[in-house]
Protein backbone atom coordinates (compact mmCIF):
# COMPACT_ATOMS: atom_id res chain seq x y z
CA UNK A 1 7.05 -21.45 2.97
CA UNK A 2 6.89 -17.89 2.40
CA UNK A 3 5.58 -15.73 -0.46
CA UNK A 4 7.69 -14.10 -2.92
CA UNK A 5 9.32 -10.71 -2.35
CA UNK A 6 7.72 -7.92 -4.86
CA UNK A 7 10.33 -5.17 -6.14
CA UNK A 8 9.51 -2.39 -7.98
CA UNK A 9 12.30 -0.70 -9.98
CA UNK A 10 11.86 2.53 -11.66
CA UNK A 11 8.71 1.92 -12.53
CA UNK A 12 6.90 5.01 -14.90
CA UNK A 13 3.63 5.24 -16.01
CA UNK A 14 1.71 7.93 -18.37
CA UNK A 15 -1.26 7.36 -19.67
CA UNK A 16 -2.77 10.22 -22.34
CA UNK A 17 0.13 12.53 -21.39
CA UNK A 18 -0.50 12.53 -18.37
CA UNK A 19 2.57 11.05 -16.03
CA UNK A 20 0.86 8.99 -13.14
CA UNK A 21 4.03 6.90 -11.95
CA UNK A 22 7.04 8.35 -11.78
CA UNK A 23 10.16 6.69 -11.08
CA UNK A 24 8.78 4.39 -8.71
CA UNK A 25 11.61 2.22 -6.82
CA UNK A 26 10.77 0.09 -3.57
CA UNK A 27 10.69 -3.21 -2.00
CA UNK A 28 8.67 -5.49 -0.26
CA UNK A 29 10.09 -8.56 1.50
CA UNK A 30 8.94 -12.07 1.35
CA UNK A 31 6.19 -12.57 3.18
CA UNK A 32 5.42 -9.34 4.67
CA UNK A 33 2.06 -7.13 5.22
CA UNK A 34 2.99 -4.46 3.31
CA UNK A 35 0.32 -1.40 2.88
CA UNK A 36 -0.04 1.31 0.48
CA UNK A 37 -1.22 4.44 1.04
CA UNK A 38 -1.34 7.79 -0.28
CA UNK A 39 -3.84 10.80 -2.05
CA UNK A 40 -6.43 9.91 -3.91
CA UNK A 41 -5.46 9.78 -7.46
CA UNK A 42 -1.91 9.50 -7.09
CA UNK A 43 -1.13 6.08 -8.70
CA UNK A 44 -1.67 3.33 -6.29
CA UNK A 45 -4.25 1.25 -7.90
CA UNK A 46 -2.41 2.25 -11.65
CA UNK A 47 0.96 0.63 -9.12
CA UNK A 48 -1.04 -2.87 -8.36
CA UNK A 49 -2.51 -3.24 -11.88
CA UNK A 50 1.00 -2.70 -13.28
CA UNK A 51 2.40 -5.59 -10.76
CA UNK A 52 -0.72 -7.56 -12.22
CA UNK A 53 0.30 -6.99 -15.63
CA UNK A 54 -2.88 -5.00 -16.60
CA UNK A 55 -0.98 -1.80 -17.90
CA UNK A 56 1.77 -1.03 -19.73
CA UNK A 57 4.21 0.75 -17.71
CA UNK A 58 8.52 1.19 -18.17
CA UNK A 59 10.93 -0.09 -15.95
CA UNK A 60 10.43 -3.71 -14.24
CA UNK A 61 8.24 -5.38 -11.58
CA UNK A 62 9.50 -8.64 -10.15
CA UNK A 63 8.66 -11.43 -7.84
CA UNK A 64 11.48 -13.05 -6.29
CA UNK A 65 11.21 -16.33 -4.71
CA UNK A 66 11.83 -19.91 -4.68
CA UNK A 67 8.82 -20.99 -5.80
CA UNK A 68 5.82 -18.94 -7.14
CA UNK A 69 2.56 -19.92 -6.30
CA UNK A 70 -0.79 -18.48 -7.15
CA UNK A 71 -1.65 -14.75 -6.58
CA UNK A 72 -5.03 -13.84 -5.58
CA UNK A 73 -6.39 -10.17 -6.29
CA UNK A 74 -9.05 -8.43 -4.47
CA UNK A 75 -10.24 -5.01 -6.50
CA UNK A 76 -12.05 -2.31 -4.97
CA UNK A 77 -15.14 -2.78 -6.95
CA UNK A 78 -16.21 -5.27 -9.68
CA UNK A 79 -17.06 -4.11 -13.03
CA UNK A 80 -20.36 -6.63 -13.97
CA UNK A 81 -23.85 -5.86 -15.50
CA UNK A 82 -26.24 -6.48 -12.39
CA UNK A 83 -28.82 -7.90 -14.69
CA UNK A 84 -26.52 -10.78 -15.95
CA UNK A 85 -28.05 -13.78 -13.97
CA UNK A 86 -25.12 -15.17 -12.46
CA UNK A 87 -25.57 -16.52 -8.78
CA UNK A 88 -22.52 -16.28 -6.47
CA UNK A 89 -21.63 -19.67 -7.06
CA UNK A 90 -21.23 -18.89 -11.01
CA UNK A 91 -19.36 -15.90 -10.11
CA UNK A 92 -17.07 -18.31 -8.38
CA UNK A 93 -16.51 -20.71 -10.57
CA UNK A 94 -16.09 -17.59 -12.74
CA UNK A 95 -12.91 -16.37 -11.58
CA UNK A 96 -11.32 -19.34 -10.07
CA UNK A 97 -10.93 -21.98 -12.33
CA UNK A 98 -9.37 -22.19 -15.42
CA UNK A 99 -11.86 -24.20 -17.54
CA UNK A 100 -15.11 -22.60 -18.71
CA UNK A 101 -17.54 -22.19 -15.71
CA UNK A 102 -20.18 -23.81 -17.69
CA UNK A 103 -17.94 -27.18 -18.22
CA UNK A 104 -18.82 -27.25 -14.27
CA UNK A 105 -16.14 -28.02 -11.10
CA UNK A 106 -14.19 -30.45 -9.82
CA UNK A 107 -15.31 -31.93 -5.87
CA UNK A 108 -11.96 -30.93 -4.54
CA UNK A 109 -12.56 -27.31 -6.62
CA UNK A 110 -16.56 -26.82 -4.91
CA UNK A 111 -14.60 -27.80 -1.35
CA UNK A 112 -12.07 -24.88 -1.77
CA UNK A 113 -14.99 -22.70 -3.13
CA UNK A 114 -17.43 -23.92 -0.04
CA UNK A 115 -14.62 -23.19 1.98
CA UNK A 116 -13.52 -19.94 0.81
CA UNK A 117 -17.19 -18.94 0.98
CA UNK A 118 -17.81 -20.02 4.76
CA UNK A 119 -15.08 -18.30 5.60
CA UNK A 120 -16.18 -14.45 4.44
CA UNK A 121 -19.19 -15.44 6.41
CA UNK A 122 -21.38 -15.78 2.31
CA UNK A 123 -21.92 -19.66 2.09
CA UNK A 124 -25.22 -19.21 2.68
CA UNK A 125 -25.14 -16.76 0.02
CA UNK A 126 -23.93 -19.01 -2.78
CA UNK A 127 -27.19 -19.39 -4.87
CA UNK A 128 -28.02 -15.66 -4.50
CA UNK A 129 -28.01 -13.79 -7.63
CA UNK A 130 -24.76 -11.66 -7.44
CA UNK A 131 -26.35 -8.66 -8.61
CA UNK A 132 -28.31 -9.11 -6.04
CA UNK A 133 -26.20 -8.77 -3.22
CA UNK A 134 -25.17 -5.89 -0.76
CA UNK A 135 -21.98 -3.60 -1.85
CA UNK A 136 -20.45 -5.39 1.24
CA UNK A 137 -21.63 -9.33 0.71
CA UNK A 138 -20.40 -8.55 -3.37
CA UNK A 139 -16.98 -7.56 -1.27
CA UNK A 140 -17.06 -10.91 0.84
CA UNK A 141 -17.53 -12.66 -2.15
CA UNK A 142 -14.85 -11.14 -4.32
CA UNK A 143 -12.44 -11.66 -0.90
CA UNK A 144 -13.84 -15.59 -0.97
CA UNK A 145 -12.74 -15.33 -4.62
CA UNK A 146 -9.14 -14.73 -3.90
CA UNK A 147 -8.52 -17.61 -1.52
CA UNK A 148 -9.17 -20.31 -4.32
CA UNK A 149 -6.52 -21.54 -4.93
CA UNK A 150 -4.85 -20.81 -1.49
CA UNK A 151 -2.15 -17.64 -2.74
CA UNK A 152 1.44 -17.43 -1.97
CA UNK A 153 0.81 -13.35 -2.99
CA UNK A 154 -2.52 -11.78 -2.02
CA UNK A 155 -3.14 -7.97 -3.42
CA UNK A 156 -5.66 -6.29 -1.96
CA UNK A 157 -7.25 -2.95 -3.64
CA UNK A 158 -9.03 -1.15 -0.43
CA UNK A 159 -11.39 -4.49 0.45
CA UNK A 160 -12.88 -2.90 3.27
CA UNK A 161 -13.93 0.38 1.50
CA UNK A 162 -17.56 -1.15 0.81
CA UNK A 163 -17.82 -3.41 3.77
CA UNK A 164 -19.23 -2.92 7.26
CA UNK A 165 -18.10 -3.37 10.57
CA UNK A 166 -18.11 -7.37 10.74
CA UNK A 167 -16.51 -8.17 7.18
CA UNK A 168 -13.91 -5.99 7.74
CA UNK A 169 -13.16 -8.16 11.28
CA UNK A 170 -13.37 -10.88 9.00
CA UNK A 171 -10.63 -9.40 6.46
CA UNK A 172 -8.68 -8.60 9.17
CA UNK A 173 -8.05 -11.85 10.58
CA UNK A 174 -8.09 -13.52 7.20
CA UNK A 175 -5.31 -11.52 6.05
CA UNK A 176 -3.72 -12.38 9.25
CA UNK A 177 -4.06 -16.05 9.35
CA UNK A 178 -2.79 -15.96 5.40
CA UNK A 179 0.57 -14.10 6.58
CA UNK A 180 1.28 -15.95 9.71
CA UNK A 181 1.43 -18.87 7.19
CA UNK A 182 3.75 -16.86 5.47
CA UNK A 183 1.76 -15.17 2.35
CA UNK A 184 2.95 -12.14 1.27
CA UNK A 185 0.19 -9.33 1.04
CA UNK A 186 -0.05 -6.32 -1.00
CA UNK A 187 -2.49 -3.56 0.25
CA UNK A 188 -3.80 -0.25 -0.40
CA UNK A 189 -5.31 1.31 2.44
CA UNK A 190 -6.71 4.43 3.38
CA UNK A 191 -7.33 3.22 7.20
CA UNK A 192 -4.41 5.01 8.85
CA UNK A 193 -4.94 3.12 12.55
CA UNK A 194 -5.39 -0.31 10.66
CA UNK A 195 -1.74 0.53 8.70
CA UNK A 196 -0.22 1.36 12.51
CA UNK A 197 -1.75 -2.18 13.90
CA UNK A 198 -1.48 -4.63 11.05
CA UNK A 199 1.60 -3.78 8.86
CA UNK A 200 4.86 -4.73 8.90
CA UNK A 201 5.84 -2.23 6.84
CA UNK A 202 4.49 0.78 4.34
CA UNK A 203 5.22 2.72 1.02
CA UNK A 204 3.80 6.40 0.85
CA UNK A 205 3.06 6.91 -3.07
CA UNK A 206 1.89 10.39 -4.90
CA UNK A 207 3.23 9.71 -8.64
CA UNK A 208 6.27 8.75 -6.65
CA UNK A 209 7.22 7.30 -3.42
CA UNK A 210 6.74 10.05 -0.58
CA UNK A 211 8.30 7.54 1.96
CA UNK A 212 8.31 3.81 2.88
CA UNK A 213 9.54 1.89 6.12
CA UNK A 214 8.12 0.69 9.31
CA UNK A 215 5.03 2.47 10.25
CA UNK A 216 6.02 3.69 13.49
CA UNK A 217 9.10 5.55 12.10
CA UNK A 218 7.12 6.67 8.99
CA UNK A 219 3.66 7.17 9.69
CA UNK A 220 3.41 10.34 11.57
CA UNK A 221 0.59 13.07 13.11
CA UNK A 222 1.27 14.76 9.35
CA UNK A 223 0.72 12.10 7.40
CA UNK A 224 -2.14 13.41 4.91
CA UNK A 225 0.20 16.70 4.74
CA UNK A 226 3.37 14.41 3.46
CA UNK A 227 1.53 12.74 1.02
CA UNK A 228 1.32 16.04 -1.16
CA UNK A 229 3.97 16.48 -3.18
């Protein structure tokens, strides 16, 4: 079964008079690998937090599908207080059940979580104070986060930008073992060789789209140059 097609349709942001979406119209079909890319500061993250429903924006985002199934979200960074003593396990139970952490989990829940865990290479990992972990583990673990419950829509917000060499293999082939079974995935990325190789197609944005297709007919030597606007 395949993820849900996303569709963005005129979709404007400003935020403190300051316009940082404009007009933004494109689609992404059911379960492709779809990247984002573009300048720093020109609306990509404001994009995936407006398909998330964390900011207001005009126009309309929909998902379009027969049925909808859970959407895991992977930010860039994670806004916590280091000295909050939270292991990894707490910080999983955290943000993927419903009930309050403290009411504990479910066996089938601490299988998904184990799971999840082993996978991003951080089961060992799980009674580690979060705070305590590397930039990249924290990244692993936020990844882990995002497969519990297994998504039908996975976003991703730059998850290798604090990893090294080996969890970024790892998000690689998780992200490709999650769309071979048909998820659909949502991705900034700044990598311009890992938008060539994995994606099945790509949406230039600066405040508005600057071009989208298929990589190879998009993506070009003067890519940084187009992305100016």
């Amino acid at each position: 079964m395949s993820g849900p097609a996303v569709v963005f349709d005129k979709v404007s942001l400003e935020l403190g008079g300051t316009r940082i979406l404009d007009n933004v119209s494109f689609r992404i079909e059911s379960g492709a690998l779809h990247c984002i890319v573009g300048a720093n500061g020109g609306g990509k993250t404001s994009l995936i937090r407006s398909l998330l429903g964390q900011m207001p924006h005009s126009g309309q985002i929909r998902l379009e599908g027969e049925s909808l199934g859970p959407v895991g979200y992977v930010p860039q960074v994670l806004d916590f207080d280091r000295n909050v003593p939270m292991t990894v396990r707490d910080v999983m139970a955290l943000l993927t059940q419903r009930k309050p952490a403290f009411l504990g989990s479910s066996r089938e829940h601490r299988a998904g979580v184990d799971a999840a865990l082993k996978r991003m290479g951080v089961l060992e990992k799980e009674l580690r104070p979060f705070g305590g972990l590397s930039g990249g583990e924290r990244q692993r673990v936020l990844f882990a986060q995002a497969l519990e419950p297994a998504p039908s829509l996975l976003i991703l917000d730059e998850p290798c930008a604090n990893i090294d060499e080996p969890g970024a293999r790892i998000v690689e082939d998780v992200v490709l073992e999650l769309n071979a079974k048909g998820v659909t995935v949502v991705w900034i990325n700044h990598d311009w060789d890992q938008v060539r190789k994995l994606a099945h197609s790509v949406t230039g944005i600066n405040r508005k789209v600057m071009f989208h297709g298929v990589p190879s007919e998009v993506l070009t030597w003067a890519e940084p140059k187009a992305m100016v606007s």
